[in-house]
Each structure stands twice: as structure tokens, then as C-alpha cells.
Protein backbone atom coordinates (compact mmCIF):
# COMPACT_ATOMS: atom_id res chain seq x y z
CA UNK A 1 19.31 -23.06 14.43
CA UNK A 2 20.80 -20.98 11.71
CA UNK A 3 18.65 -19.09 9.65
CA UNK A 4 18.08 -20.11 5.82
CA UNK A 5 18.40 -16.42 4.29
CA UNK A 6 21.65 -16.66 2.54
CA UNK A 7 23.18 -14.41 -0.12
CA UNK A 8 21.49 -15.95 -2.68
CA UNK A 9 18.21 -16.61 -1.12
CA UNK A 10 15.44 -17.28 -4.08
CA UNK A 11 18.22 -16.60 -6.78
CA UNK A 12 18.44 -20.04 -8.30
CA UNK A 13 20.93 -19.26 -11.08
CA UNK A 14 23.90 -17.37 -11.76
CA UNK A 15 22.09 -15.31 -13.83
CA UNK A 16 19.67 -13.93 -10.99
CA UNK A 17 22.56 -13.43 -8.89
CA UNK A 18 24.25 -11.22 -10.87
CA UNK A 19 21.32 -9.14 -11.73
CA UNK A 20 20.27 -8.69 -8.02
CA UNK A 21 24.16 -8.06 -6.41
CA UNK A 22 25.40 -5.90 -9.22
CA UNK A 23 21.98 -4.08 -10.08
CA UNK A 24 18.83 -4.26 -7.94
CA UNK A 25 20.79 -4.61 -3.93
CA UNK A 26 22.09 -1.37 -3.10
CA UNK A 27 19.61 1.30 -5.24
CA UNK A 28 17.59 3.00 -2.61
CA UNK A 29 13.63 2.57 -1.91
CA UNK A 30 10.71 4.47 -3.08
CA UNK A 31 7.83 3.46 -1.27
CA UNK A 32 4.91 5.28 -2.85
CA UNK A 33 2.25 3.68 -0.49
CA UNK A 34 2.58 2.55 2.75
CA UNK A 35 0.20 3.12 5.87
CA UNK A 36 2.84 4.24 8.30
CA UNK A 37 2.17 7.02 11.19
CA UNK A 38 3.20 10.50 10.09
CA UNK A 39 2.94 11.36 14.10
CA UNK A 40 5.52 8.83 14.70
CA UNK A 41 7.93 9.77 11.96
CA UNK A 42 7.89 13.40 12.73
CA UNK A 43 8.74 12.40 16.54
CA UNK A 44 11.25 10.09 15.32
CA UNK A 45 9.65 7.44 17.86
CA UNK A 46 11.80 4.99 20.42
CA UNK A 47 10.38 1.87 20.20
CA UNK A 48 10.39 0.48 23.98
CA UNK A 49 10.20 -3.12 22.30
CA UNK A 50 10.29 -5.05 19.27
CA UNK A 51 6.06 -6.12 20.04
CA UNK A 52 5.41 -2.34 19.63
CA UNK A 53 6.96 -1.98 15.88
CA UNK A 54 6.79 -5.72 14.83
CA UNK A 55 3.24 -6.76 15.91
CA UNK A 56 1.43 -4.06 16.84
CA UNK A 57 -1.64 -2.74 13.82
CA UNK A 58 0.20 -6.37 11.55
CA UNK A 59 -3.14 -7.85 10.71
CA UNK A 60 -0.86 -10.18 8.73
CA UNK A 61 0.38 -11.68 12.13
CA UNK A 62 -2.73 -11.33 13.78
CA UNK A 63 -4.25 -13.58 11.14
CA UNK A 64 -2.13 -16.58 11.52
CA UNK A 65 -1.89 -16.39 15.27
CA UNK A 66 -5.76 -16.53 15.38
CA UNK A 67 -5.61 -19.62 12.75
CA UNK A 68 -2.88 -21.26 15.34
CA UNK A 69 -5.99 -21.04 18.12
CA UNK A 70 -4.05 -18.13 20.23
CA UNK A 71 -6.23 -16.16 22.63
CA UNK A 72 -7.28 -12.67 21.30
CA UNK A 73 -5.52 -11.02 24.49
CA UNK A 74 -2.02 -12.16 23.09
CA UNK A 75 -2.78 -10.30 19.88
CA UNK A 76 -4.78 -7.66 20.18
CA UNK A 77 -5.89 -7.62 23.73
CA UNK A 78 -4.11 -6.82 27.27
CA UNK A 79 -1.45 -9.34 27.32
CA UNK A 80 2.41 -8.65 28.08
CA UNK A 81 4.56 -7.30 25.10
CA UNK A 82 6.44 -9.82 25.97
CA UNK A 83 4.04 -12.22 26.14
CA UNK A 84 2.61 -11.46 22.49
CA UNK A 85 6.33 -11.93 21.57
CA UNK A 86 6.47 -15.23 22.59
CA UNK A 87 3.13 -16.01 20.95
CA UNK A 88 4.14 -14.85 17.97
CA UNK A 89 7.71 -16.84 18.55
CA UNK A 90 5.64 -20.00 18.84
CA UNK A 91 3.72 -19.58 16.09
CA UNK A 92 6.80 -18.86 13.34
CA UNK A 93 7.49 -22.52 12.74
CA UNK A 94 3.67 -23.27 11.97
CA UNK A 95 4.00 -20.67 9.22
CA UNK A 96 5.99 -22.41 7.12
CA UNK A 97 5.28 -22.24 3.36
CA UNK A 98 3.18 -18.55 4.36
CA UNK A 99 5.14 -15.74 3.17
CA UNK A 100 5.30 -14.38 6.96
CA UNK A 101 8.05 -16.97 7.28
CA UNK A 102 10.53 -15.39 4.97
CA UNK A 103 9.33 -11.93 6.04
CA UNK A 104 9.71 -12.49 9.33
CA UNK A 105 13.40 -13.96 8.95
CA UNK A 106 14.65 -11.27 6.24
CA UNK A 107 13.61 -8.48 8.69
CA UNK A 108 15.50 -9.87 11.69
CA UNK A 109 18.43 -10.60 9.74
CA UNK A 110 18.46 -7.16 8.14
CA UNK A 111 17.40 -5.20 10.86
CA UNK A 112 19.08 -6.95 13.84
CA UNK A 113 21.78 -9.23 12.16
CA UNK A 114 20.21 -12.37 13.91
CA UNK A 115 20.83 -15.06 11.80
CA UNK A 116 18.85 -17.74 13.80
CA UNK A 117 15.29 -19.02 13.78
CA UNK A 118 12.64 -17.52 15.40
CA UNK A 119 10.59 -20.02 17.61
CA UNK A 120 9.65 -20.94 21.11
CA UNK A 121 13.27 -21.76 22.30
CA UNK A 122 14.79 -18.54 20.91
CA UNK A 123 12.29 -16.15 21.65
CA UNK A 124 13.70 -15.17 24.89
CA UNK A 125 17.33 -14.52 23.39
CA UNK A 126 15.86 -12.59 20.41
CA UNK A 127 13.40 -10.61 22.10
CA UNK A 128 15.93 -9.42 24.21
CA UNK A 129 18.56 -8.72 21.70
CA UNK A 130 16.30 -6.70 19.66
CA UNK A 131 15.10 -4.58 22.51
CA UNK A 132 18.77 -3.72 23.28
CA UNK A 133 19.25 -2.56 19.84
CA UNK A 134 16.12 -0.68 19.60
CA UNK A 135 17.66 1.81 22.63
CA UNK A 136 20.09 2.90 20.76
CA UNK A 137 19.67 5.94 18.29
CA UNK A 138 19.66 4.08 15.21
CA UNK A 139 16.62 2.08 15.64
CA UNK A 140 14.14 5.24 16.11
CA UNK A 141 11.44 5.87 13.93
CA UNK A 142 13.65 7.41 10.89
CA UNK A 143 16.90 5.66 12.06
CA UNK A 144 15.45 2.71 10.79
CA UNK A 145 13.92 3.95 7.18
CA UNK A 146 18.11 4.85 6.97
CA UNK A 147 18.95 1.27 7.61
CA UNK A 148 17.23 0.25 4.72
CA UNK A 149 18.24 3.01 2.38
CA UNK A 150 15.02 4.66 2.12
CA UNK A 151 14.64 7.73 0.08
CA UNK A 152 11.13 8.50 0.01
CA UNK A 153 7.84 7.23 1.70
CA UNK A 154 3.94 8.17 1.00
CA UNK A 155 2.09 7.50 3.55
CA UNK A 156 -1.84 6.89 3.78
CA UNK A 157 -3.58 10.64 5.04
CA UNK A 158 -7.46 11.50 5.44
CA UNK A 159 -8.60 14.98 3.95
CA UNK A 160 -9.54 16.63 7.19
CA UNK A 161 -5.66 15.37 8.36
CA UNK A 162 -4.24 18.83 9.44
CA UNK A 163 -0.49 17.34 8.19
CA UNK A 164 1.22 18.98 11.33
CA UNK A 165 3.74 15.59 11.13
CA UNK A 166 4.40 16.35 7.56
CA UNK A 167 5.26 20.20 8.00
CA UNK A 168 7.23 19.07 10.84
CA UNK A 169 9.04 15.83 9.00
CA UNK A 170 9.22 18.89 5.72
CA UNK A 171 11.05 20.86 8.48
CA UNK A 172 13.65 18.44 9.75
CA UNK A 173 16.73 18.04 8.17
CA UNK A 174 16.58 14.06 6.37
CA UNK A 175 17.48 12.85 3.57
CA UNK A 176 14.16 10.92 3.79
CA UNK A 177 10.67 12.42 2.14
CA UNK A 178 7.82 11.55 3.75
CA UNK A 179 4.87 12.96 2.13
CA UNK A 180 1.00 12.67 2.04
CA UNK A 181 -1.37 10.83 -0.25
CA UNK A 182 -4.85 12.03 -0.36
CA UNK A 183 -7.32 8.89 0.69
CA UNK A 184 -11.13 10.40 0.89
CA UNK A 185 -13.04 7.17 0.77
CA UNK A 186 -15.15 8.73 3.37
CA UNK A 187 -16.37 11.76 1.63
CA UNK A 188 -17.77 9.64 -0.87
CA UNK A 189 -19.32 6.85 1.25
CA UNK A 190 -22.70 6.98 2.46
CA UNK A 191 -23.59 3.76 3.56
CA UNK A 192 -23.66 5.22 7.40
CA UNK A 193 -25.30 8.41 6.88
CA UNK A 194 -24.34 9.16 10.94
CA UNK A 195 -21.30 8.72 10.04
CA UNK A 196 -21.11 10.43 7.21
CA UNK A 197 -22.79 13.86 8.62
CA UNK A 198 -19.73 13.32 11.44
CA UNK A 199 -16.88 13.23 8.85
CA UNK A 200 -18.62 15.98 7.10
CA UNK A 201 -18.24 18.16 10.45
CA UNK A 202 -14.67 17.24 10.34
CA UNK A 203 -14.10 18.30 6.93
CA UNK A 204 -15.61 21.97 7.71
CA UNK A 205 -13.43 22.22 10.72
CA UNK A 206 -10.46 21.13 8.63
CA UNK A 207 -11.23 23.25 5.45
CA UNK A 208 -12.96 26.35 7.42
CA UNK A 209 -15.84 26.54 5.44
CA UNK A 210 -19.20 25.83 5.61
CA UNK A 211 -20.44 22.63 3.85
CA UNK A 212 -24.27 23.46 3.85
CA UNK A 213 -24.70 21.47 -0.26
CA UNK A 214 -23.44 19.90 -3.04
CA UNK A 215 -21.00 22.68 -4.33
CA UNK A 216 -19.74 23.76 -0.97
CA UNK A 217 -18.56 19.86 -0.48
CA UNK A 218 -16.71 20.14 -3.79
CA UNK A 219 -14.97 23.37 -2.63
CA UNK A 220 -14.19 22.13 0.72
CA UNK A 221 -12.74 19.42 -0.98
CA UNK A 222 -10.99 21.11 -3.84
CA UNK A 223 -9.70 23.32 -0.31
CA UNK A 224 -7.31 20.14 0.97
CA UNK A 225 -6.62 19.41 -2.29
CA UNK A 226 -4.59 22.15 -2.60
CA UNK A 227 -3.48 22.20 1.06
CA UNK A 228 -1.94 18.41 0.12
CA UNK A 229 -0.24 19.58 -2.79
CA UNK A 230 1.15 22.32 -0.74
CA UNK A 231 2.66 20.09 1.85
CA UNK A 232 4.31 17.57 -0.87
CA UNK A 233 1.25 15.37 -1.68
CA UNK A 234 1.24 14.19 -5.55
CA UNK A 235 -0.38 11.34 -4.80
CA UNK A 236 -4.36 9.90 -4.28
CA UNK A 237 -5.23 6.77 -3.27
CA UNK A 238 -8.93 5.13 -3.26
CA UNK A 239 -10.20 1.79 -1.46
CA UNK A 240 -12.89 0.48 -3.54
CA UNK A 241 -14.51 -3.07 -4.06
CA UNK A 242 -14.71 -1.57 -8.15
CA UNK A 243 -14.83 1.42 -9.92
CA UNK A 244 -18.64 2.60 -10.78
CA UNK A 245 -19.90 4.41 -14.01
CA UNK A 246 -23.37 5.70 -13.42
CA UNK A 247 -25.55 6.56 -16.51
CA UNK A 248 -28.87 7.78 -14.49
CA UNK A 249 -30.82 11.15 -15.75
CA UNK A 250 -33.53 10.57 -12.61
CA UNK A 251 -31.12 11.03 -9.79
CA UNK A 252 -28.78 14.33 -8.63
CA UNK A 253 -25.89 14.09 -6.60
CA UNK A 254 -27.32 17.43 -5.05
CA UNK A 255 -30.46 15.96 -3.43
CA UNK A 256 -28.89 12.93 -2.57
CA UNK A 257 -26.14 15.02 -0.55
CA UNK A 258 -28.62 17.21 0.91
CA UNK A 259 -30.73 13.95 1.90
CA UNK A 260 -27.56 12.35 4.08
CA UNK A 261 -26.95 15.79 5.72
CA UNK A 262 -30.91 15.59 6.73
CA UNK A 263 -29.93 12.23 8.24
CA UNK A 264 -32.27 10.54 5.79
CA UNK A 265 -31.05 7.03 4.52
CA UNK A 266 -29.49 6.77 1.12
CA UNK A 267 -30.47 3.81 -0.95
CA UNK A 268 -27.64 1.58 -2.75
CA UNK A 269 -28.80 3.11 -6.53
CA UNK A 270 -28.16 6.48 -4.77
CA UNK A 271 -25.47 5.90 -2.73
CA UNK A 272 -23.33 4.44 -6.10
CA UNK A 273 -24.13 6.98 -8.16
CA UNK A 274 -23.27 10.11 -5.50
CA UNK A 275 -19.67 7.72 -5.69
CA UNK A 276 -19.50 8.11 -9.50
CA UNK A 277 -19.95 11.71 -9.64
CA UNK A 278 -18.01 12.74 -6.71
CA UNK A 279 -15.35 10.29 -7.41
CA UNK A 280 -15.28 11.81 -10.89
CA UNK A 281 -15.03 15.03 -9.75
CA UNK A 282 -11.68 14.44 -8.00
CA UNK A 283 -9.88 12.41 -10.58
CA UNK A 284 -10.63 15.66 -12.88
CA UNK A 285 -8.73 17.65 -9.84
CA UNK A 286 -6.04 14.66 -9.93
CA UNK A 287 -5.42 15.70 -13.30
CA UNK A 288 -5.01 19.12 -12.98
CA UNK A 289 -2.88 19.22 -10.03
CA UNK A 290 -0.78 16.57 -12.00
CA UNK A 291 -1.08 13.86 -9.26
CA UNK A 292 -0.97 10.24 -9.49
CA UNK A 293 -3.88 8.28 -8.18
CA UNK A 294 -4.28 4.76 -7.73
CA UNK A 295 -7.36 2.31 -7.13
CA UNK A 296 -7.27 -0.43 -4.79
CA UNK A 297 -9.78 -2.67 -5.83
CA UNK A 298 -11.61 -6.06 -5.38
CA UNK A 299 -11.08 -6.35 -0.95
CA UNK A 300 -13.99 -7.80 0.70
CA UNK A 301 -13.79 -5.96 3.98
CA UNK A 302 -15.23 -6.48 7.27
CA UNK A 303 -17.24 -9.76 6.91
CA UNK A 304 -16.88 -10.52 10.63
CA UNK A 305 -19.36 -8.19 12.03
CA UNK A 306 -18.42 -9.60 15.88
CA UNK A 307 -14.81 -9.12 15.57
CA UNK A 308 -15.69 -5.58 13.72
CA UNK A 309 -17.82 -4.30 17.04
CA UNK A 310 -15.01 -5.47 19.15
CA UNK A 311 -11.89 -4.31 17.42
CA UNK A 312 -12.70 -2.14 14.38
CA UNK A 313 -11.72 -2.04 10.93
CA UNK A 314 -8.29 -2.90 9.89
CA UNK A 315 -7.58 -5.62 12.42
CA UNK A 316 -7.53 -9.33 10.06
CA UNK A 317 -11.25 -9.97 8.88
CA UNK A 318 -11.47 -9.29 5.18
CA UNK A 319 -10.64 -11.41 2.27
CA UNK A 320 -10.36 -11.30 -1.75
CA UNK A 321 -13.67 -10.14 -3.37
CA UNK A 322 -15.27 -11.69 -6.19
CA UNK A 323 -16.52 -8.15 -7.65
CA UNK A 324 -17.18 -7.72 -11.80
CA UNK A 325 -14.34 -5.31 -12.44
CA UNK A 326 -13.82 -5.23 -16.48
CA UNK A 327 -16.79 -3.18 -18.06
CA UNK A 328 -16.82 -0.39 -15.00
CA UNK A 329 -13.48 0.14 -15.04
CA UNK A 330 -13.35 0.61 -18.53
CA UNK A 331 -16.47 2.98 -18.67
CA UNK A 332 -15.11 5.08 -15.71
CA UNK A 333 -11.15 5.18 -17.23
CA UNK A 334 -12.78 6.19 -20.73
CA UNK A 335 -15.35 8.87 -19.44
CA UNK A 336 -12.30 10.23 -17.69
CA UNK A 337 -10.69 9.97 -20.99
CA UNK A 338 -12.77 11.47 -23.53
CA UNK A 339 -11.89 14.71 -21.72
CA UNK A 340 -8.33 14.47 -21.99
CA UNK A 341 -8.87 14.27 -17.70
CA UNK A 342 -7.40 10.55 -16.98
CA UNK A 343 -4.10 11.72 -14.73
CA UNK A 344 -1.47 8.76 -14.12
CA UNK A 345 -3.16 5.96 -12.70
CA UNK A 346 -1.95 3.06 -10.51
CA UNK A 347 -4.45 -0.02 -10.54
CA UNK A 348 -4.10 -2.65 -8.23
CA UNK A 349 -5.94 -6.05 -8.28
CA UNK A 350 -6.51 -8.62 -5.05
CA UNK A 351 -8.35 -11.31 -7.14
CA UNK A 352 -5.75 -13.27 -9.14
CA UNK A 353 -8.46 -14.56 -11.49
CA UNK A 354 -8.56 -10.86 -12.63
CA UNK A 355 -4.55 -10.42 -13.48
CA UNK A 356 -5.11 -10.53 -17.15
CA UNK A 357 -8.08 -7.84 -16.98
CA UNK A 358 -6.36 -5.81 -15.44
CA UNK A 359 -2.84 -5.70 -17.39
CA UNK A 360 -4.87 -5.59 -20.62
CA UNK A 361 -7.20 -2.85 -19.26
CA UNK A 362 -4.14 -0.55 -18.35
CA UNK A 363 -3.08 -0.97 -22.32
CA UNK A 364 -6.23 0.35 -23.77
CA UNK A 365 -5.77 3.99 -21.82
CA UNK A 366 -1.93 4.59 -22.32
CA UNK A 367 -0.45 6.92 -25.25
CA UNK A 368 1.34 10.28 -25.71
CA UNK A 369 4.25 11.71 -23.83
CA UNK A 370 4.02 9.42 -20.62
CA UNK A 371 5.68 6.54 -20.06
CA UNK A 372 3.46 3.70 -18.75
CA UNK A 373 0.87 6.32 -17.56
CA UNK A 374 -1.64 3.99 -16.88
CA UNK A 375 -0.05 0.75 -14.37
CA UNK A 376 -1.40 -2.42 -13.59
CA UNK A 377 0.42 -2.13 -9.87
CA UNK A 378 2.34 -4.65 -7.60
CA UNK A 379 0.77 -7.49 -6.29
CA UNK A 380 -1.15 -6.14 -3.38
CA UNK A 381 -2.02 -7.63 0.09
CA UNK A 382 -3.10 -11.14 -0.29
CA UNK A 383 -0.94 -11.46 -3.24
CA UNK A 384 2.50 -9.53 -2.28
CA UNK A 385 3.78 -12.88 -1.84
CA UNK A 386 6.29 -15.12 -3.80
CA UNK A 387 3.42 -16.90 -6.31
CA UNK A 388 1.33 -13.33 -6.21
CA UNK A 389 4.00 -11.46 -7.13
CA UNK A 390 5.51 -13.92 -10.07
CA UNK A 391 2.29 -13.94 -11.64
CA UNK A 392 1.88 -9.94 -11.55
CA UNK A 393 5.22 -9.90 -13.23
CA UNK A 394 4.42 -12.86 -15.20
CA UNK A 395 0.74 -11.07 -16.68
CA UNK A 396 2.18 -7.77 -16.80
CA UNK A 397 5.08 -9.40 -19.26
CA UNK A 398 3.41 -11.58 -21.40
CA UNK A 399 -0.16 -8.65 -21.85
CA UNK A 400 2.23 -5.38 -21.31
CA UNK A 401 5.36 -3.93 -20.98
CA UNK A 402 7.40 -5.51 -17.79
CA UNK A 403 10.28 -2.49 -18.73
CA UNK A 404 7.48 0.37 -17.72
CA UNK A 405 6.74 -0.86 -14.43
CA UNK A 406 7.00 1.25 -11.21
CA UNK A 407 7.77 -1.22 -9.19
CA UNK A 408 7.16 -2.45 -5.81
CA UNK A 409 5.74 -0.92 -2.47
CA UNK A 410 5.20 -1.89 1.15
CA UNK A 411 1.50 -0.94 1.85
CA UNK A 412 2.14 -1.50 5.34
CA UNK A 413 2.00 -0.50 9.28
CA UNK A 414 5.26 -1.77 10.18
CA UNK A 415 8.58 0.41 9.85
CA UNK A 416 10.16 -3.26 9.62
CA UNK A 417 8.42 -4.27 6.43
CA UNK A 418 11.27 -2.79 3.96
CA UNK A 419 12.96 -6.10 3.13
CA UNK A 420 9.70 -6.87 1.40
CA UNK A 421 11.40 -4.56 -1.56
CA UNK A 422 14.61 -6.73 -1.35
CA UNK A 423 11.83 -9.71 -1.26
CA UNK A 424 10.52 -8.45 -4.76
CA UNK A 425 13.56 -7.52 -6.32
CA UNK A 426 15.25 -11.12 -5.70
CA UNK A 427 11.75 -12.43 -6.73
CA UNK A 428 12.21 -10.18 -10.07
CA UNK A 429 16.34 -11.35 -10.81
CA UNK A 430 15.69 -14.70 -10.37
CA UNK A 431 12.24 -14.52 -13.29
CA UNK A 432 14.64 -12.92 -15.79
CA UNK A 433 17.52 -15.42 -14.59
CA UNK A 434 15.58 -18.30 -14.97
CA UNK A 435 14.63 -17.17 -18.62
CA UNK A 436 18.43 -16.70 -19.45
CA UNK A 437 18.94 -20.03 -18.01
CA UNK A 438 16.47 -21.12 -20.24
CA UNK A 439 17.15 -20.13 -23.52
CA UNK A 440 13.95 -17.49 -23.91
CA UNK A 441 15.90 -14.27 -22.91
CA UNK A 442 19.51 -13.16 -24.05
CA UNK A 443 22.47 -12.92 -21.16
CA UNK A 444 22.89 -9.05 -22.36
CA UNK A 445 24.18 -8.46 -19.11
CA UNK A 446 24.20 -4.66 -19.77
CA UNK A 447 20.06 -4.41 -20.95
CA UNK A 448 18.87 -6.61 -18.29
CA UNK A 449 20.37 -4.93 -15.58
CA UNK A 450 19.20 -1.88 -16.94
CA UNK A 451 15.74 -3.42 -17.13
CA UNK A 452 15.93 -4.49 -13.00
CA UNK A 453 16.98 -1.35 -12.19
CA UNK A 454 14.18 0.65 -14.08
CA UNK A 455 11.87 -1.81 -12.15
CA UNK A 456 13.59 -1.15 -9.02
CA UNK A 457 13.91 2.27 -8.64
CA UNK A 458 14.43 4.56 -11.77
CA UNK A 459 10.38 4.10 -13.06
CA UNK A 460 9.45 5.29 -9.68
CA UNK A 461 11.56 7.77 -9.42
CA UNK A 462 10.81 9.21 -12.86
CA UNK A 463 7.03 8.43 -12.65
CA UNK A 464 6.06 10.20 -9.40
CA UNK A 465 6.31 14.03 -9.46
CA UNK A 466 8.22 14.65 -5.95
């Protein structure tokens, strides 16, 4: 059966459809977060099979295959590639009315020009028409950021990462950036103080000094700071359930350091207020390295604590949090603030019922020379869908200014997530068309294109420093 993804897929007026084909379809893609593998960039990767770069580390996938009753081993576990491809085959039609249903279509048309459904009855055909084209040169690694006009990609990077795949990608000769974005959620996270003496091991190794107390942490630290912003990085990112502000004269970050490196447990009190001042400590660095840094907040990770012991983080068990987000962030941004130290910051929200704090939060910290320094960001994870993402825009409008935005990103595994951007950009033509359509916006052809492609591509590319 013929696929539904037409030209005009989700543009339901003329409007939209001349705002996407004449000014959003062809600009290229900045993707200024994703999670893909440096390692596999940098070796521009073959891909023996479409399993391997379609469902391989998608916890998107993994989620509705395990709501459709399918056998761990067919998702995670030792089955076939082949026979996790025609799991996932038979589960496409019960996903209906999911946004993995358009995804899943848009990438095989794009990718693979198959214009047919994916399902039980086709998945032999398809599985072995995309493995034929995934041979051939174009389909590696970087052969298929090209496809989709890629021009630059951030990806995801731990401090103690030694960036070999970045030197190596800054080496090559692409048209393609990839470049690092600092992530050190771990150096800040006590909660496992095992763990934590571990990672702070790794840190020493990767910094080559000696992290013996407070100070020497923030050196080591300060250390891959500038080693990132050596090897391209302009970027932080920060996984947090919310931001903390910490007014506490009794406790010292010093002690409670030197108290994890002892192995001694830290309390919660302790443990949030060692995150407030180290945290602190780096968005000051943000600033003067000129970086952008963004918050991920309100995921409720890991609440499966059998499924975590057998497969780890990151593999389809966490949900939207319910966290009190307002007065923290507003403390933290304006503490930040009152030193002229808040660099560019990207917000992102997972709990819908917190849209309109966040737009109108962003609006209390922007001002001077930057445009839209402060962003409520795309709809993220749970919400970078086709309701998620109309509301984002929709909030963002109606308590901000829509014509600042940066714009959309993938925040994903997959190297075949890209159409998401075309997802969001016919998502975005058809909002404005519909409110041509319906009287609330002018048809100045000129301005509103203008205003998609800001969205699109220029914001981004005049926002990020690389």
C-alpha cells in the first residue's frame, strides 16, 4: 500500500505550502543537540543493516514494541537483526496516531525512496531494499547527514571524553561540523558516592591532574573546558529534574566534596547544594568562554529499577516529571544575573503544564545586544511531536517572540532521525498558514517567509558561535 507522505503532507492550505516549498524545504540543518556517536562519524560507519541504524539505542521504538507485548530479545536482547526488523514491521500499523508513524514513513521515503507502508507483509521487501542501499557509499555514517543537507551537528560528549573522533572528524575534509557539547551531569551528582569517586578517577586521567579537593575539581574542570572549546565545543548541555538555588551558610561545598571522596554518604540537603555551587561555577565559565548552555529539565528517569539492573539507563523507562520549576529557575537565572554571568541559555521543558512558565521565564532574563539570548527551546522528547510541538510554538507566540526562535533539533541516536526537522518545519508553515487562512495574520508573502526561514535556519545559525 502506498504511503500517505505526499508533497503537502500536514500543509492544509495554500498558504503553508508556499511557505514550506519556497522557504523552509531546501535551507540546510543545524542540529545543535543530538546524541549521535562521534566514534562512528569519524569512521564514517557502514551500516551492515537497516536494524543497526534504525532500531538500535531508539528507546522511542523500544517503547511501543514493549506496549505491543513483544519479547525483550526482539528489542534489546539476542534476537536476529532481521528478526527485530520484522518486529518492529509488525508493530508500525499499531502505532497509528503515535508520532513514530509519520517518523517512521518520512524517513523511509526520504532516505530510501520507498513510498509504501511498513508492516508485516512488506517487511521482507523493505528490509531488503534498504540493506542494498546501505552498501553503497552514500549511506555511510556522513553519506547520510549529506542526504539530508546537514551542515552542522553537536553531539552529546562527557568531560573526561578525550574527543579523538572530533580531532579526527576536524581533520577530514566535510562540509559537515560535528562538534562537542560539554554534558558533566556526573561531576555534579552525588547520589552514588562509588560512583562518583570512579568518574572522579576518570576525570584526573582525562585532565592530568590530581583532584585531591574542592579547588583542584574546579581546575580539572575548568582544564576540559578549555580542551572543548579548543576542539569546536561552544556548547553545554545539563540533564536536570530542575534547576536548584541553595541559600545555606551551615554547609561547604568543600567538606561535602572531601566527604564523597572518603566514600562517606552525602545526604539530599548536601548533595543539592554541592549541585548549586558547582553548577554555578560552570555557567560563570559558560559565560566567559562565550558558550551556549541549555537545561533539560522536568524527566523522571529510571523508575523501573528491574529493567534499570538489566539494561541500564537510556533504554525506555522514564516519563514526564511533575517537578516545581518556576521559583528555582528564576533564583538560579537571576543569581547568575546580578553578575552580568548569565551566557545564552537554551531551556527546554517535558511537562506541558509548564509551557507558559517557561516562555514567560525566558522574557524576564533577555535584554542588551543579543537577540533572544535567553530561549524557551523546542519541544523536547515526549513532546517533539505534532500537538507538543504546536503548543511550544503556540506558547512561545502568544508569551514571546515566535521571530527569535532557534529552532528545531533532533536530540537523538539515530542518523535517520533528520526528517524530524522537515517534520517541524511543515508543522511551523502550516501554524502561520492556517492564521493567513484565517484572517489573524497578513499573506505578506515576503515577511512570513522571512519569519520561517529565521526559524528554520538563520536564528541558529546566527545564535550559536561555530
Amino acid at each position: 500500500m502506498k504511503t500517505f507522505i505526499t508533497d503537502n503532507f500536514l500543509l492544509q492550505n495554500n498558504y503553508a505550502q508556499k511557505l514550506f516549498h519556497d522557504y523552509a524545504k531546501l535551507l540546510s540543518i543545524i542540529d545543535y543537540h543530538n546524541h549521535l556517536i562521534p566514534e562512528e562519524l569519524a569512521k564514517n560507519k557502514q551500516f551492515s543493516n537497516i536494524t543497526q541504524v534504525w532500531l538500535y539505542g531508539d528507546h522511542y521504538k523500544w517503547r511501543a514494541m514493549r506496549t505491543l507485548g513483544i519479547e525483550e530479545k526482539y528489542i534489546t536482547g539476542g534476537g536476529s537483526d532481521k528478526k527485530k526488523f520484522e518486529k518492529w514491521a509488525e508493530c508500525v500499523p499499531y502505532t497509528m496516531r503515535n508520532p513514530l508513524y509519520h517518523w517512521t514513513h518520512l524517513e523511509l521515503l526520504r532516505y530510501f525512496n520507498i513510498d509504501s507502508l511498513l508492516d508485516s507483509k512488506s517487511s521482507d521487501d523493505i528490509y531488503s531494499e534498504t540493506n542494498h542501499l546501505l552498501a553503497l557509499n552514500e549511506y555511510s555514517a556522513m553519506g547520510l547527514l549529506q542526504q539530508m543537507n546537514v551542515e552542522s551537528v553537536c553531539t552529546t560528549d562527557d568531560p573526561t571524553d578525550s574527543l579523538t573522533a572530533h580531532q579526527e572528524l576536524g581533520k577530514a575534509k566535510s562540509n559537515i561540523k560535528v562538534l562537542p557539547t560539554f554534558r558533566p551531569d556526573k561531576a555534579y551528582n552525588l547520589s552514588n558516592v562509588e560512583q562518583y569517586k570512579s568518574y572522579i578517577k576518570k576525570l584526573e586521567s582525562a585532565c592530568g591532574l590530581t583532584i585531591e579537593d574542592y579547588d583542584s575539581l574546579l581546575s580539572a574542570l575548568l582544564n576540559r573546558i578549555e580542551f572543548f572549546h579548543q576542539n569546536g565545543c561552544r556548547l553545554s548541555d545539563h540533564g536536570l529534574e530542575s534547576l536548584v538555588f541553595v541559600e545555606n551558610n551551615h554547609l561547604n561545598e568543600g567538606k561535602i566534596f572531601s566527604k564523597a571522596l572518603e566514600g562517606e554518604q552525602v545526604n539530599p540537603e548536601e548533595g543539592e547544594f554541592f549541585r548549586f555551587k558547582l553548577l554555578t561555577f560552570l555557567c560563570r565559565a559558560y559565560c566567559d568562554h562565550g558558550w551556549v548552555q541549555q537545561f533539560h529539565l522536568g524527566g523522571l528517569r529510571n523508575t523501573n529499577h528491574r529493567m534499570l539492573s538489566k539494561l541500564g539507563p537510556d533504554t525506555g523507562f522514564d516519563s514526564i516529571g511533575d517537578f516545581s520549576q518556576a521559583e528555582m529557575m528564576a533564583r538560579f537565572f537571576d543569581h547568575l544575573e546580578s553578575t552580568n554571568q548569565l551566557a545564552k541559555t537554551i531551556v527546554y521543558n517535558l511537562n506541558p503544564a509548564d509551557n507558559e512558565v517557561f516562555a514567560t521565564m525566558t522574557g524576564n532574563f533577555n535584554g542588551g545586544s543579543i537577540k533572544g539570548k535567553v530561549q524557551f527551546g523546542s519541544a523536547w522528547w515526549f513532546l517533539d511531536q505534532k500537538d507538543g510541538i504546536e503548543k511550544q510554538l503556540n506558547t512561545l507566540s502568544n508569551l514571546g517572540l515566535l521571530s527569535c526562535f532557534v529552532g528545531m533539533l533532533t536530540d537523538s541516536r539515530s542518523l535517520l532521525s533528520f526528517p524530524r526537522h522537515e517534520y517541524f518545519r511543515r508543522i511551523l508553515c502550516n501554524l502561520i498558514g492556517e492564521d493567513v487562512k484565517n484572517g489573524l495574520l497578513p499573506w505578506d508573502e515576503k515577511w512570513l517567509g522571512k519569519l520561517v526561514g529565521d526559524i528554520c535556519y538563520y536564528n541558529a545559525k546566527n545564535y550559536f558561535d561555530f
